[in-house]
Protein backbone atom coordinates (compact mmCIF):
# COMPACT_ATOMS: atom_id res chain seq x y z
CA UNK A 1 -21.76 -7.96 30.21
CA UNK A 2 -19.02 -9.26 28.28
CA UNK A 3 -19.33 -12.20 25.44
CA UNK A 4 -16.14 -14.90 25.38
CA UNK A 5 -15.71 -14.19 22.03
CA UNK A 6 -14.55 -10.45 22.22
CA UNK A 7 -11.85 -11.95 24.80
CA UNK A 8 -10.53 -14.05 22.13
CA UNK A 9 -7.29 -13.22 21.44
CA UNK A 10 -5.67 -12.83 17.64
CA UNK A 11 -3.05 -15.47 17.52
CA UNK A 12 0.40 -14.76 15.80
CA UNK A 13 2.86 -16.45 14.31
CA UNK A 14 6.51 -16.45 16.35
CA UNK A 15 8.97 -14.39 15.39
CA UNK A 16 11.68 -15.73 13.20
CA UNK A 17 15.47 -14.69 12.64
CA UNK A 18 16.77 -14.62 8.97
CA UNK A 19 19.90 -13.95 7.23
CA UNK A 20 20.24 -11.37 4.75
CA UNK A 21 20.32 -14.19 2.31
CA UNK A 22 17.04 -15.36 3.83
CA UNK A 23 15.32 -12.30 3.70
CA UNK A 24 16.23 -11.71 -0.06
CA UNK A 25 14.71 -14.93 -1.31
CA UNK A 26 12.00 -14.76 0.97
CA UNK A 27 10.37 -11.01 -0.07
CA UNK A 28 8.22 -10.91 -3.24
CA UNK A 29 8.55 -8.57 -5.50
CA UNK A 30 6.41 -5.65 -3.87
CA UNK A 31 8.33 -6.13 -0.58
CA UNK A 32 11.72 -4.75 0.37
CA UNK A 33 14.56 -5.62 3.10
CA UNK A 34 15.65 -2.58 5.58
CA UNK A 35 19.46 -2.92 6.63
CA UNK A 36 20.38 -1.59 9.72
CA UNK A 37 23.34 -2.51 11.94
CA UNK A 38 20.98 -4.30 14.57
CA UNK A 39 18.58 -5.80 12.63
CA UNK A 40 17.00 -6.77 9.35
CA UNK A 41 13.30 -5.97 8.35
CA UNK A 42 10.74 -6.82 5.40
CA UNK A 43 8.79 -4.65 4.62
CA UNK A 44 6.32 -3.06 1.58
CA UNK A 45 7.70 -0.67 -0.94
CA UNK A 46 4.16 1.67 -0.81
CA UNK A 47 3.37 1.44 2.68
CA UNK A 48 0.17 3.31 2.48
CA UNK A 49 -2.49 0.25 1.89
CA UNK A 50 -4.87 2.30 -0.54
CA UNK A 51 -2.15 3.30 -2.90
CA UNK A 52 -1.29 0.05 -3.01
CA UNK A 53 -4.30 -1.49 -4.05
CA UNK A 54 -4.34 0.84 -6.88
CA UNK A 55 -0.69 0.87 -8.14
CA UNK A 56 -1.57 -3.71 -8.01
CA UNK A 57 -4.20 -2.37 -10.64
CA UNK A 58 -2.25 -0.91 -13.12
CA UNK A 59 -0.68 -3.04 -15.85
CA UNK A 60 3.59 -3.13 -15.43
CA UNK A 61 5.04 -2.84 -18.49
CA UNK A 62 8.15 -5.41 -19.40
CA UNK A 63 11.37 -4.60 -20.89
């Protein structure tokens, strides 16, 4: 048998069109905007989630 609460489904938040302008202000600073012709996407600089994690570790050195 089946419980109710595998059928539960994950619930998303809608879709939502942005301006280039949009998208700049809204990324933080690990985060970058992909231009193409049809469409504009965020998205991380290091995609790959344990690399990540360990480049958030190290210390960034300022200018």
């Amino acid at each position: 048998m089946r419980s109710k609460a595998a059928d539960d489904m994950i619930q998303l938040a809608p879709y939502r069109r942005m301006t280039l302008e949009e998208c700049v202000t809204f990324i933080n600073d690990d985060e970058c905007v992909e231009v193409t012709p049809n469409i504009l996407r965020l998205r991380k600089v290091i995609l790959d989630p344990i690399r990540r994690k360990q480049e958030s570790k190290t210390p960034v050195e300022e200018e």
